[in-house]
C-alpha atoms as a PDB file:
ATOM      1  CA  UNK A   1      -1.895   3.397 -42.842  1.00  0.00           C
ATOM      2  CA  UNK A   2       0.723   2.635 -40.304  1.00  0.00           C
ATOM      3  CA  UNK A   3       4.449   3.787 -40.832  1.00  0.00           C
ATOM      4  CA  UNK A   4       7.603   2.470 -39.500  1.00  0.00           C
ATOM      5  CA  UNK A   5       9.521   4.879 -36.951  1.00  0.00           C
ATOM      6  CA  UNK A   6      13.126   5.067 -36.987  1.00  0.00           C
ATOM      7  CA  UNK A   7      15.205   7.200 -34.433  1.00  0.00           C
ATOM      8  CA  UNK A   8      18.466   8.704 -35.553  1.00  0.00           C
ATOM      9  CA  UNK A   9      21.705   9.091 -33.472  1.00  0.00           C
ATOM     10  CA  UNK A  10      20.799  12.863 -32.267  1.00  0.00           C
ATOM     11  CA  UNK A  11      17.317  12.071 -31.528  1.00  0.00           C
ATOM     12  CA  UNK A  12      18.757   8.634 -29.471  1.00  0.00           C
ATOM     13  CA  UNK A  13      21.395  10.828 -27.755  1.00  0.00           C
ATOM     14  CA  UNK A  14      18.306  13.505 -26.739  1.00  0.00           C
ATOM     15  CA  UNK A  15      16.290  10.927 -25.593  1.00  0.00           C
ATOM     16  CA  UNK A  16      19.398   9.369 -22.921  1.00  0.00           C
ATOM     17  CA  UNK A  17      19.295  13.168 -21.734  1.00  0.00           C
ATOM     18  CA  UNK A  18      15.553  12.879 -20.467  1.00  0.00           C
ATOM     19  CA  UNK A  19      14.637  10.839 -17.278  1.00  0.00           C
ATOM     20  CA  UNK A  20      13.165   7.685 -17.919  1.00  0.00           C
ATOM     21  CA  UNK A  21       9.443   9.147 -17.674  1.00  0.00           C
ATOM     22  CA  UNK A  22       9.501  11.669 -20.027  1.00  0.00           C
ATOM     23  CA  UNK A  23      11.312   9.513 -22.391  1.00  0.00           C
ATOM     24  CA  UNK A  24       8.896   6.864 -22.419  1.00  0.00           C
ATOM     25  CA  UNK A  25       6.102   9.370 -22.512  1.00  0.00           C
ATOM     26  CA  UNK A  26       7.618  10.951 -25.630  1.00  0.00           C
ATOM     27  CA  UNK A  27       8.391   7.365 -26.967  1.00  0.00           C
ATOM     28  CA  UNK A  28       4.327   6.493 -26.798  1.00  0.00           C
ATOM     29  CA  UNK A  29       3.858   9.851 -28.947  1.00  0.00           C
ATOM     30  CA  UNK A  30       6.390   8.707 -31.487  1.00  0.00           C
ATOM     31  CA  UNK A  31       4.411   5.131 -31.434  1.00  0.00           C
ATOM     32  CA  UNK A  32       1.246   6.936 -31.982  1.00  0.00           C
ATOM     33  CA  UNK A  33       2.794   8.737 -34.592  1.00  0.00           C
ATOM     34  CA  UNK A  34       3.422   6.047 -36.711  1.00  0.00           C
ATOM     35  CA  UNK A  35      -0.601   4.963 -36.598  1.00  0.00           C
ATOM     36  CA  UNK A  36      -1.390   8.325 -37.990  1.00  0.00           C
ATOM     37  CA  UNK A  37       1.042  10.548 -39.429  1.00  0.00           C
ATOM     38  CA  UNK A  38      -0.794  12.909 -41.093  1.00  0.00           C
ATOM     39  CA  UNK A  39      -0.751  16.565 -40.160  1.00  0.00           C
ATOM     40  CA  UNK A  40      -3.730  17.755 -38.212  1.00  0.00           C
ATOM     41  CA  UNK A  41      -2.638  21.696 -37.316  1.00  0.00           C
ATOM     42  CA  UNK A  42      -2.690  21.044 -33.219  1.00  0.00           C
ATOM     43  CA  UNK A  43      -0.080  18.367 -32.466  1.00  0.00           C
ATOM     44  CA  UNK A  44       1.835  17.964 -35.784  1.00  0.00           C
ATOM     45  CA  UNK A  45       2.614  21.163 -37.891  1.00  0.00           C
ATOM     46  CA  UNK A  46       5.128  21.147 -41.112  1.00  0.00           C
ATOM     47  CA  UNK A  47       7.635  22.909 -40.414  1.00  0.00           C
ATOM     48  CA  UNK A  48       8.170  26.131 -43.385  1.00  0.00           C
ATOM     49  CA  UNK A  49      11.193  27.101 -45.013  1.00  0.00           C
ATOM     50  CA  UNK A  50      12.643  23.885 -44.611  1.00  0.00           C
ATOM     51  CA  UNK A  51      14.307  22.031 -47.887  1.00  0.00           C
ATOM     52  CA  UNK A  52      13.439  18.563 -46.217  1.00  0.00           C
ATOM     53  CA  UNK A  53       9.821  17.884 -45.407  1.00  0.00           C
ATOM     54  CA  UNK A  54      10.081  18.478 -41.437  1.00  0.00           C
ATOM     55  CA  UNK A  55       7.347  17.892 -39.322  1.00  0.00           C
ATOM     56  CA  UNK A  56       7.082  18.817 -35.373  1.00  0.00           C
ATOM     57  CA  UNK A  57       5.015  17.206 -32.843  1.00  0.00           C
ATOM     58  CA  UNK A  58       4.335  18.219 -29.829  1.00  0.00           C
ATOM     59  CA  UNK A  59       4.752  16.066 -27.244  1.00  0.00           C
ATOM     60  CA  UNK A  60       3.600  17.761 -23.603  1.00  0.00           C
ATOM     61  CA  UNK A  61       6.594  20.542 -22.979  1.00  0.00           C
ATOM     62  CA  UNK A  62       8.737  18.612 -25.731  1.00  0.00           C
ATOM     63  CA  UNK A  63       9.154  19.075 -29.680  1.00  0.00           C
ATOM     64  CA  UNK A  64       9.466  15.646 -31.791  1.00  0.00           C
ATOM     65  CA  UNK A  65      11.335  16.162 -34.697  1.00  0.00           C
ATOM     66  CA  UNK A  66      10.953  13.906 -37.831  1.00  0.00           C
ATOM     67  CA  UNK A  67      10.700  13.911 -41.847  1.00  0.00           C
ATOM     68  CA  UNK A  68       8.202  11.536 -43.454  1.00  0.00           C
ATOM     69  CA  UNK A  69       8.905   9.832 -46.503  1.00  0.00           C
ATOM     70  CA  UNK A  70       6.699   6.828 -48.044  1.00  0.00           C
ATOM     71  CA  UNK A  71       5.725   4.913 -44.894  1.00  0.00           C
ATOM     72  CA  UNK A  72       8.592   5.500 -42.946  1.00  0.00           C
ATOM     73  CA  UNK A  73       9.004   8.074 -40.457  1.00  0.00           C
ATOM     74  CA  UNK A  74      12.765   9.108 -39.101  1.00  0.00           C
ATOM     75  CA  UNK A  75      13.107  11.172 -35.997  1.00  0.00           C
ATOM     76  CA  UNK A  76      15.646  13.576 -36.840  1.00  0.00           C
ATOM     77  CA  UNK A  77      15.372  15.545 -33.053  1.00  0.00           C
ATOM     78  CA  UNK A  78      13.818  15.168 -29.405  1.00  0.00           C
ATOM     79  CA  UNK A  79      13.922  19.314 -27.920  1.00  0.00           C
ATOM     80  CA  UNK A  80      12.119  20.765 -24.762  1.00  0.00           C
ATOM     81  CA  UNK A  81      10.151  23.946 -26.029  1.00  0.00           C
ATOM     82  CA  UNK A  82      12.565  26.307 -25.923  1.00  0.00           C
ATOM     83  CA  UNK A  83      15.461  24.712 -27.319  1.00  0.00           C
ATOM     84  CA  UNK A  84      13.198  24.119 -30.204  1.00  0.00           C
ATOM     85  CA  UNK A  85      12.592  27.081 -30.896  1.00  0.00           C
ATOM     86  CA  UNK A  86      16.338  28.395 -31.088  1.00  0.00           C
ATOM     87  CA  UNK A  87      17.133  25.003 -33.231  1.00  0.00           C
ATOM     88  CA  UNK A  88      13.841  25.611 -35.741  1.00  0.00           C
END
């Protein structure tokens, strides 16, 4: 099942913030997300207490962001580690 990833404004506006490497290595996990989307417990997790049905993946020393609904996948945030985990 492949899904189609869409970035929103915030996650656009985090990704212009990273140098061109890191971006495009994040971008090829956000590609590879939308192959397989499913949570595996190691590099996506759900994310609890959450309303929305937020996901995290972990992307080397970053956090991806995104909410899955149907096949389409929407990239609500791009965080290093520790801004993730004063956000979430």
């Amino acid at each position: 099942m492949t899904c189609q990833v869409y970035l929103s404004e915030k996650a656009q506006r985090d990704l212009d913030g990273f140098s061109d490497k890191i971006a495009n290595q994040i971008l090829t996990d956000c590609t590879r997300l939308g192959n397989d989307p499913i949570p595996d417990g190691k590099r996506i997790k759900k994310l609890q207490g959450y309303k929305d049905n937020l996901y995290r993946l972990r992307a080397g020393d970053y956090r991806v962001v995104f909410k899955r609904s149907g096949t389409r996948i929407d990239i609500v945030r791009v965080l290093s580690k520790p801004d993730f985990q004063k956000a979430y």
